[in-house]
Protein backbone atom coordinates (compact mmCIF):
# COMPACT_ATOMS: atom_id res chain seq x y z
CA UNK A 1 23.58 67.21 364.06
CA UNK A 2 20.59 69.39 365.40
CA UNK A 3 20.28 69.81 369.16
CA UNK A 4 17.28 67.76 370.57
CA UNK A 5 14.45 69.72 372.44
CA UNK A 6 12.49 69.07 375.56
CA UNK A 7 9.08 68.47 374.18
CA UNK A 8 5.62 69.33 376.45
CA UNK A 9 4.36 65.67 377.16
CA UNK A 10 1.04 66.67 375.25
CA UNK A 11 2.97 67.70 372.14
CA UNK A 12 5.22 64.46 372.44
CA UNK A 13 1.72 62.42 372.82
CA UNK A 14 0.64 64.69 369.80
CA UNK A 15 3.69 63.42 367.68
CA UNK A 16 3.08 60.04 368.95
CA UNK A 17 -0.38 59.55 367.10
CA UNK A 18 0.72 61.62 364.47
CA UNK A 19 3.78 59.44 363.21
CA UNK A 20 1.96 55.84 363.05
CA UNK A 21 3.09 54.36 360.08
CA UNK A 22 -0.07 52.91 358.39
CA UNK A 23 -0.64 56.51 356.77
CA UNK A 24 2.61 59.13 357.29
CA UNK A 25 0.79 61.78 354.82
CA UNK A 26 -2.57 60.95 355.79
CA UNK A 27 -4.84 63.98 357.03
CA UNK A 28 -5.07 62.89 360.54
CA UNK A 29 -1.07 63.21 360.50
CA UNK A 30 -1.04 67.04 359.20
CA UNK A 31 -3.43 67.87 361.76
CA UNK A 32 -2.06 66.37 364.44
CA UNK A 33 1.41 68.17 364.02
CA UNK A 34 -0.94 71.57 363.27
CA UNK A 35 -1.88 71.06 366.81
CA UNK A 36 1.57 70.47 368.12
CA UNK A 37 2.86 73.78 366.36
CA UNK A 38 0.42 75.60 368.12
CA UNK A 39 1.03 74.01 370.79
CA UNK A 40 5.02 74.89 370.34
CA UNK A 41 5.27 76.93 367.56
CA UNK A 42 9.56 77.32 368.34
CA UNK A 43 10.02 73.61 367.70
CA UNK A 44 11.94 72.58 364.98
CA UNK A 45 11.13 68.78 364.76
CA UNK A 46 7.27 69.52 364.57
CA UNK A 47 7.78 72.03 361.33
CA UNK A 48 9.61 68.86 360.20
CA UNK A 49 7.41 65.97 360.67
CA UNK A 50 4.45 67.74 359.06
CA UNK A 51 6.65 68.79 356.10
CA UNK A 52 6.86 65.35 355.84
CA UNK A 53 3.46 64.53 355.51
CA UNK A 54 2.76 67.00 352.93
CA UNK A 55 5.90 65.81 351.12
CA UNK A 56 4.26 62.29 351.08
CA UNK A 57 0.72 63.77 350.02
CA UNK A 58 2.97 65.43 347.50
CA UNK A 59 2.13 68.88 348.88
CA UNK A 60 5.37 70.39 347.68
CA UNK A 61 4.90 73.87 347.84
CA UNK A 62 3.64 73.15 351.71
CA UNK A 63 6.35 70.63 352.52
CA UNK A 64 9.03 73.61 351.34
CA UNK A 65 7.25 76.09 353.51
CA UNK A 66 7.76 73.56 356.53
CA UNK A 67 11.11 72.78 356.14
CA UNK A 68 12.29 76.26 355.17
CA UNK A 69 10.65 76.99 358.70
CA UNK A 70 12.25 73.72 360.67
CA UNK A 71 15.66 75.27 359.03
CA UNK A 72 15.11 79.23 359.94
CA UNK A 73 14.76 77.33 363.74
CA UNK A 74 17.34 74.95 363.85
CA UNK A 75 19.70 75.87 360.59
CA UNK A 76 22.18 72.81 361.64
CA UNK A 77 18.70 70.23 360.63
CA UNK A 78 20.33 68.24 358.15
CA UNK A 79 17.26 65.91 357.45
CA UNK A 80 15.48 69.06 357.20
CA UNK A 81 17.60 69.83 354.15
CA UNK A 82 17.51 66.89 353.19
CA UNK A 83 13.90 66.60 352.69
CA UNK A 84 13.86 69.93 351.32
CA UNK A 85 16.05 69.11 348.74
CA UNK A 86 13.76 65.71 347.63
CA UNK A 87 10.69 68.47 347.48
CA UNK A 88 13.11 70.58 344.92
CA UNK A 89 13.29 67.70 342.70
CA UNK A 90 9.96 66.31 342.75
CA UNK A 91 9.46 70.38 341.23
CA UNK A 92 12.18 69.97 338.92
CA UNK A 93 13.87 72.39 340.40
CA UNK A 94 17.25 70.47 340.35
CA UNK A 95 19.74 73.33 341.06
CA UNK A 96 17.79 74.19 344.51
CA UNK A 97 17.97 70.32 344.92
CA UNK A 98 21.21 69.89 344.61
CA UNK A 99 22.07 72.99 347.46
CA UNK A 100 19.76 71.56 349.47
CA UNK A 101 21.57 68.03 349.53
CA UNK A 102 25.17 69.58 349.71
CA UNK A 103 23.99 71.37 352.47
CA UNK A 104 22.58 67.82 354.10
CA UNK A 105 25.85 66.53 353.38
CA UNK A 106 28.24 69.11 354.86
CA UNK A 107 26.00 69.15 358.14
CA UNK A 108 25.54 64.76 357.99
CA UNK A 109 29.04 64.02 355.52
CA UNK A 110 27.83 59.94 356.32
CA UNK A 111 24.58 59.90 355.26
CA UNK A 112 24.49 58.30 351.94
CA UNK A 113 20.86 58.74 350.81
CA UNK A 114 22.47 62.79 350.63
CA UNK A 115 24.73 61.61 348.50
CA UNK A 116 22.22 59.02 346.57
CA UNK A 117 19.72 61.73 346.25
CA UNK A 118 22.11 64.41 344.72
CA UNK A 119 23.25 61.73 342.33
CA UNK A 120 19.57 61.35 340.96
CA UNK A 121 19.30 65.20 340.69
CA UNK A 122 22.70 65.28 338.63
CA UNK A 123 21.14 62.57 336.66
CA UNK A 124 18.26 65.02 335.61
CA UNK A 125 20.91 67.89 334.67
CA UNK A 126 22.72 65.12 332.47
CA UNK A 127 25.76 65.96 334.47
CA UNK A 128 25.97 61.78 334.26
CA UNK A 129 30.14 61.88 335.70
CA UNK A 130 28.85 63.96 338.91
CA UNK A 131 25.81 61.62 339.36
CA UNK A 132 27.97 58.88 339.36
CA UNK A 133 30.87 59.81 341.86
CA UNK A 134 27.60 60.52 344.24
CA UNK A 135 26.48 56.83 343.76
CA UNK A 136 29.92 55.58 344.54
CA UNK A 137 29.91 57.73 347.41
CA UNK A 138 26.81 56.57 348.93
CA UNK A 139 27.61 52.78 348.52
CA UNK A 140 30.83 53.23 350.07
CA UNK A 141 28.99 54.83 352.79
CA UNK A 142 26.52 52.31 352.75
CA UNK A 143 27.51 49.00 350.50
CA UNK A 144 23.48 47.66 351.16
CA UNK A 145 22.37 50.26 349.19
CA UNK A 146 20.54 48.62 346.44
CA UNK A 147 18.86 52.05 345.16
CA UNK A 148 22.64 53.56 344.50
CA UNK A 149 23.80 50.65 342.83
CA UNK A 150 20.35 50.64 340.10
CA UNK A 151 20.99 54.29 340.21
CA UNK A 152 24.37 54.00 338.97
CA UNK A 153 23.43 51.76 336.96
CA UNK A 154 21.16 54.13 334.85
CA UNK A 155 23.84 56.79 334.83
CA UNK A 156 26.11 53.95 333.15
CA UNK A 157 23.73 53.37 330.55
CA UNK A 158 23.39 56.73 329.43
CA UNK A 159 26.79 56.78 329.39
CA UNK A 160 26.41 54.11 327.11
CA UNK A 161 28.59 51.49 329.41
CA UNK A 162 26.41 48.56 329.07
CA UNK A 163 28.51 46.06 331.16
CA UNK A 164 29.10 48.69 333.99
CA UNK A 165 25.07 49.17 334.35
CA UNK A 166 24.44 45.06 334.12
CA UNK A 167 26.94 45.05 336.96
CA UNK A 168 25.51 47.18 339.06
CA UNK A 169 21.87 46.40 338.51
CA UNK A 170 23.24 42.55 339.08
CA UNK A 171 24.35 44.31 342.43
CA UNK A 172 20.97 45.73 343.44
CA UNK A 173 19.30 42.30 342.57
CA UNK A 174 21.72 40.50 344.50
CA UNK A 175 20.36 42.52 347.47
CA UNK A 176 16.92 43.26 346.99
CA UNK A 177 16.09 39.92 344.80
CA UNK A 178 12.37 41.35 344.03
CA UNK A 179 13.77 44.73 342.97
CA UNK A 180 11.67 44.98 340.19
CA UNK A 181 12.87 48.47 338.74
CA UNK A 182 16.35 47.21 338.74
CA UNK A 183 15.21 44.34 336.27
CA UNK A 184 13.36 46.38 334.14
CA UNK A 185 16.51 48.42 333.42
CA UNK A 186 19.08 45.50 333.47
CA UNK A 187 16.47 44.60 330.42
CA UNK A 188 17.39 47.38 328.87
CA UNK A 189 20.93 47.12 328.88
CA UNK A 190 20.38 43.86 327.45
CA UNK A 191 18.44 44.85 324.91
CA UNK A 192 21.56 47.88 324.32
CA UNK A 193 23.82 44.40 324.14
CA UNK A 194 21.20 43.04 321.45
CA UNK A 195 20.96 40.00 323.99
CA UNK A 196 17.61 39.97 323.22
CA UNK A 197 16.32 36.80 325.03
CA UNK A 198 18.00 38.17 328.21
CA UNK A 199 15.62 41.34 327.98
CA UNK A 200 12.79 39.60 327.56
CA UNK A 201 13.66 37.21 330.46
CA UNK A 202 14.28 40.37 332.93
CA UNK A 203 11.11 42.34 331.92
CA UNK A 204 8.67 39.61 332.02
CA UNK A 205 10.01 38.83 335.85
CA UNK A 206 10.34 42.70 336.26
CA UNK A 207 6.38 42.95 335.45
CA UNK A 208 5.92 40.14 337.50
CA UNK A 209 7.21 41.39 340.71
CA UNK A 210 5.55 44.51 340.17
CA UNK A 211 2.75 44.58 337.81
CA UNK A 212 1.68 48.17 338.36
CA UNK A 213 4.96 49.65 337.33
CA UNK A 214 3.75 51.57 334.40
CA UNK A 215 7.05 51.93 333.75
CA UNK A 216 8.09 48.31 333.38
CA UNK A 217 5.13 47.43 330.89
CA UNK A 218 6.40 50.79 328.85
CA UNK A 219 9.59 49.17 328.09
CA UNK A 220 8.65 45.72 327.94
CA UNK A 221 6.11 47.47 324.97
CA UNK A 222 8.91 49.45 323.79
CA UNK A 223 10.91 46.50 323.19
CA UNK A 224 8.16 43.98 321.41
CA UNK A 225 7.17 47.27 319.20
CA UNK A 226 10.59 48.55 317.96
CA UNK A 227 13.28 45.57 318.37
CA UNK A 228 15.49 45.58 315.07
CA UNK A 229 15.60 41.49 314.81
CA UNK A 230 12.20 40.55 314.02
CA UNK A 231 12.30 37.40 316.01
CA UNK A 232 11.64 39.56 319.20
CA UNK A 233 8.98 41.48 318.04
CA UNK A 234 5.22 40.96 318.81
CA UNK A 235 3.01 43.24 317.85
CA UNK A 236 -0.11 42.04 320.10
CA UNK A 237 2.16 41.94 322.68
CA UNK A 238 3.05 45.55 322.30
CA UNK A 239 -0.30 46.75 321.89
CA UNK A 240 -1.22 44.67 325.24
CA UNK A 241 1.79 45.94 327.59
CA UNK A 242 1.38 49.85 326.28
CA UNK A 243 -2.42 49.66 326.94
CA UNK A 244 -1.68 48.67 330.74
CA UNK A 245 1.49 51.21 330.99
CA UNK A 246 -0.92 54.08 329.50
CA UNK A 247 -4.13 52.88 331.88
CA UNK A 248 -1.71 52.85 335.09
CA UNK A 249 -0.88 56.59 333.77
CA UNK A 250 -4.39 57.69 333.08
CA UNK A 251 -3.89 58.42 329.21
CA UNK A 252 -1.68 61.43 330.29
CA UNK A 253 1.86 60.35 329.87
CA UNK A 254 3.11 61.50 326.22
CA UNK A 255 5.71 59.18 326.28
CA UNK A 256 4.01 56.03 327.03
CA UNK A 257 1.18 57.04 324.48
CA UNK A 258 3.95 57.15 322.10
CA UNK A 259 5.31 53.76 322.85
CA UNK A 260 1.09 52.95 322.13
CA UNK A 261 1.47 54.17 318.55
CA UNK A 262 4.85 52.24 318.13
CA UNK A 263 2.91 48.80 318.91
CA UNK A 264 -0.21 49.58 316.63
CA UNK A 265 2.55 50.45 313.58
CA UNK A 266 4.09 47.32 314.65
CA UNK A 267 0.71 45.40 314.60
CA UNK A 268 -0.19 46.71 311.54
CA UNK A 269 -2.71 49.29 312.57
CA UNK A 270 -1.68 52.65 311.07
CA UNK A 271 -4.55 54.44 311.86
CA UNK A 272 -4.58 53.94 315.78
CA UNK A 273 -1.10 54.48 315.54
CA UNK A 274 -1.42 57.80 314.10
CA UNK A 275 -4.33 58.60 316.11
CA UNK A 276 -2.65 57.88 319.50
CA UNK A 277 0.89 59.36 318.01
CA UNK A 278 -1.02 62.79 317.41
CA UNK A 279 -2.45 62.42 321.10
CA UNK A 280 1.40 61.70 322.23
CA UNK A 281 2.71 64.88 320.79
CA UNK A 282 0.17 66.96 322.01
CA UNK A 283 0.91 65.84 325.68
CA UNK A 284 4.81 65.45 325.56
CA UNK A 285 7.73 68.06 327.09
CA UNK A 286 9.02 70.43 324.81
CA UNK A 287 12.07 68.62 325.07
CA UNK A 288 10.34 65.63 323.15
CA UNK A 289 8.01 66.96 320.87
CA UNK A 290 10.19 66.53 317.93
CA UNK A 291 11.21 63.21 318.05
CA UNK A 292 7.87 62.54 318.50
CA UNK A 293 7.04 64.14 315.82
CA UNK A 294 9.23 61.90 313.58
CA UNK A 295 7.68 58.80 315.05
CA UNK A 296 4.35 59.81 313.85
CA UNK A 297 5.88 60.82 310.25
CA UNK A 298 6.65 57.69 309.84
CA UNK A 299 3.08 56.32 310.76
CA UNK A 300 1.36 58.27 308.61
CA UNK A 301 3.65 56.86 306.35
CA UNK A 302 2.65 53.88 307.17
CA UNK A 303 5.81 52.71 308.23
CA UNK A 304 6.42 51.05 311.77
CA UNK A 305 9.82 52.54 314.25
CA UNK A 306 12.60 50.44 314.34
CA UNK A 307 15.02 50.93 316.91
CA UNK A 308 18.97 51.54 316.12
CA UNK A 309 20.25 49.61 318.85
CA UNK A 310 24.44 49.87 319.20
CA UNK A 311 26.81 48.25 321.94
């Protein structure tokens, strides 16, 4: 690890105040560690700490600056690395990411949120075999991980193992009981299953324990929009759960304005599903525009999306 410095008691006071915990990327934080880099512009640790703080005020571009700065001084700063690499990926920039942590890793080879947080960047290449050995890694290192194990769990289910990904999110549950993210996707998998009644079940209590997950009341939409066995679907439902997923995401997430559209074609209301598929396609990645685009085909059609859901 990085060798420790003797700090000037006014810049260890000055790193005091600055690393209260009520607000770690508040204002007062960044310009309290300002102060103690002018104060000792050679230390490593204070380039560090207010990289932090912009990384939490999601100041990315500033964070990297820090840390490549905290590094040039003490190249051996493995949390320095490590932080740098968790500013790559919030910039998609999952190659630089994924130095960053192996870099973490060689200097720190038992710290699993290294390993946890390489895994997610994996994830986002699709390399889903890679992100997966980086899971296991990190809850061998640490078997109270509950992030690895819902991690893993969502590289099993794009791998299309089903019973792998219930066991693992099981895991996380089993160890953080209100995990809310972990139920939302064990819902899923159940829903993969066609154990319908068990998805429900999990995002209900998912939305529950966390009712501003805009991500949770996507799905939960998703689900009562496109479900193949009509039983399960509800189109008011839908049209209820999307609203609050696309209000906690401001109207700008193309995705969750498409899973909008799904629940008005499932409720029988072709033109707001048209209008707010149109909206969805004009705000989605590249990578989605065309499926999209067939969604909304089929609304102005008037013709509602039906999920092919297969074990």
């Amino acid at each position: 690890m990085r060798r420790m410095k003797l700090l000037p008691l006014v810049l260890v006071l000055c790193s005091l105040v600055a690393t209260a915990p009520a607000q770690p990327g508040s204002d007062q934080a960044i310009a309290d560690y300002t102060k103690a880099i002018r104060l000792s512009p050679e230390d490593a640790t204070a380039w560090y700490n207010r990289g932090v703080a912009w990384l939490a005020k999601k100041e990315f571009d500033k964070a990297i600056l820090d840390f490549n700065r905290a590094i040039r001084l003490e190249p051996k700063y493995a949390l320095a690395y490590y932080k740098r690499g968790n500013a790559w990926r919030e910039k998609k920039e999952f190659d630089k990411a994924i130095a960053d942590y192996t870099e973490a890793i060689r200097r720190d080879p038992k710290d699993a949120g290294s390993h946890n947080n390489r895994g997610i960047a994996w994830r986002e290449k699709k390399d889903f075999d890679k992100a997966i050995a980086d899971y296991t890694e990190a809850i061998r290192i640490d078997p109270k991980i509950a992030a690895a194990y819902n991690n893993r769990g969502e590289s099993w289910s794009n791998k299309k193992e089903y019973d792998k990904a219930i066991y693992d999110y099981n895991e996380a549950i089993r160890l953080v009981p209100n995990f809310g993210m972990a139920l939302s996707n064990r819902g899923a998998a159940w829903s993969h299953k066609k154990e319908y009644g068990k998805a429900i079940s999990d995002y209900s209590e998912a939305s529950r324990i966390d009712p501003k997950d805009a991500n949770t009341w996507n799905a939960s939409a998703w689900f009562a929009a496109t479900c193949p066995d009509a039983r399960y679907r509800n189109g008011k439902n839908a049209v209820e759960h999307a609203t609050r997923a696309c209000e906690l995401t401001a109207w700008k997430d193309g995705a969750m304005l498409d899973t909008l559209a799904a629940a008005y074609a499932e409720a029988g209301d072709f033109p707001n599903a048209v209008k707010w598929g149109e909206k969805a396609v004009e705000l989605a990645s590249k990578e989605m525009k065309d499926e999209l685009r067939s969604h909304l085909d089929l609304f102005k059609a008037h013709k509602p999306y039906r999920l092919d859901v297969k074990k």
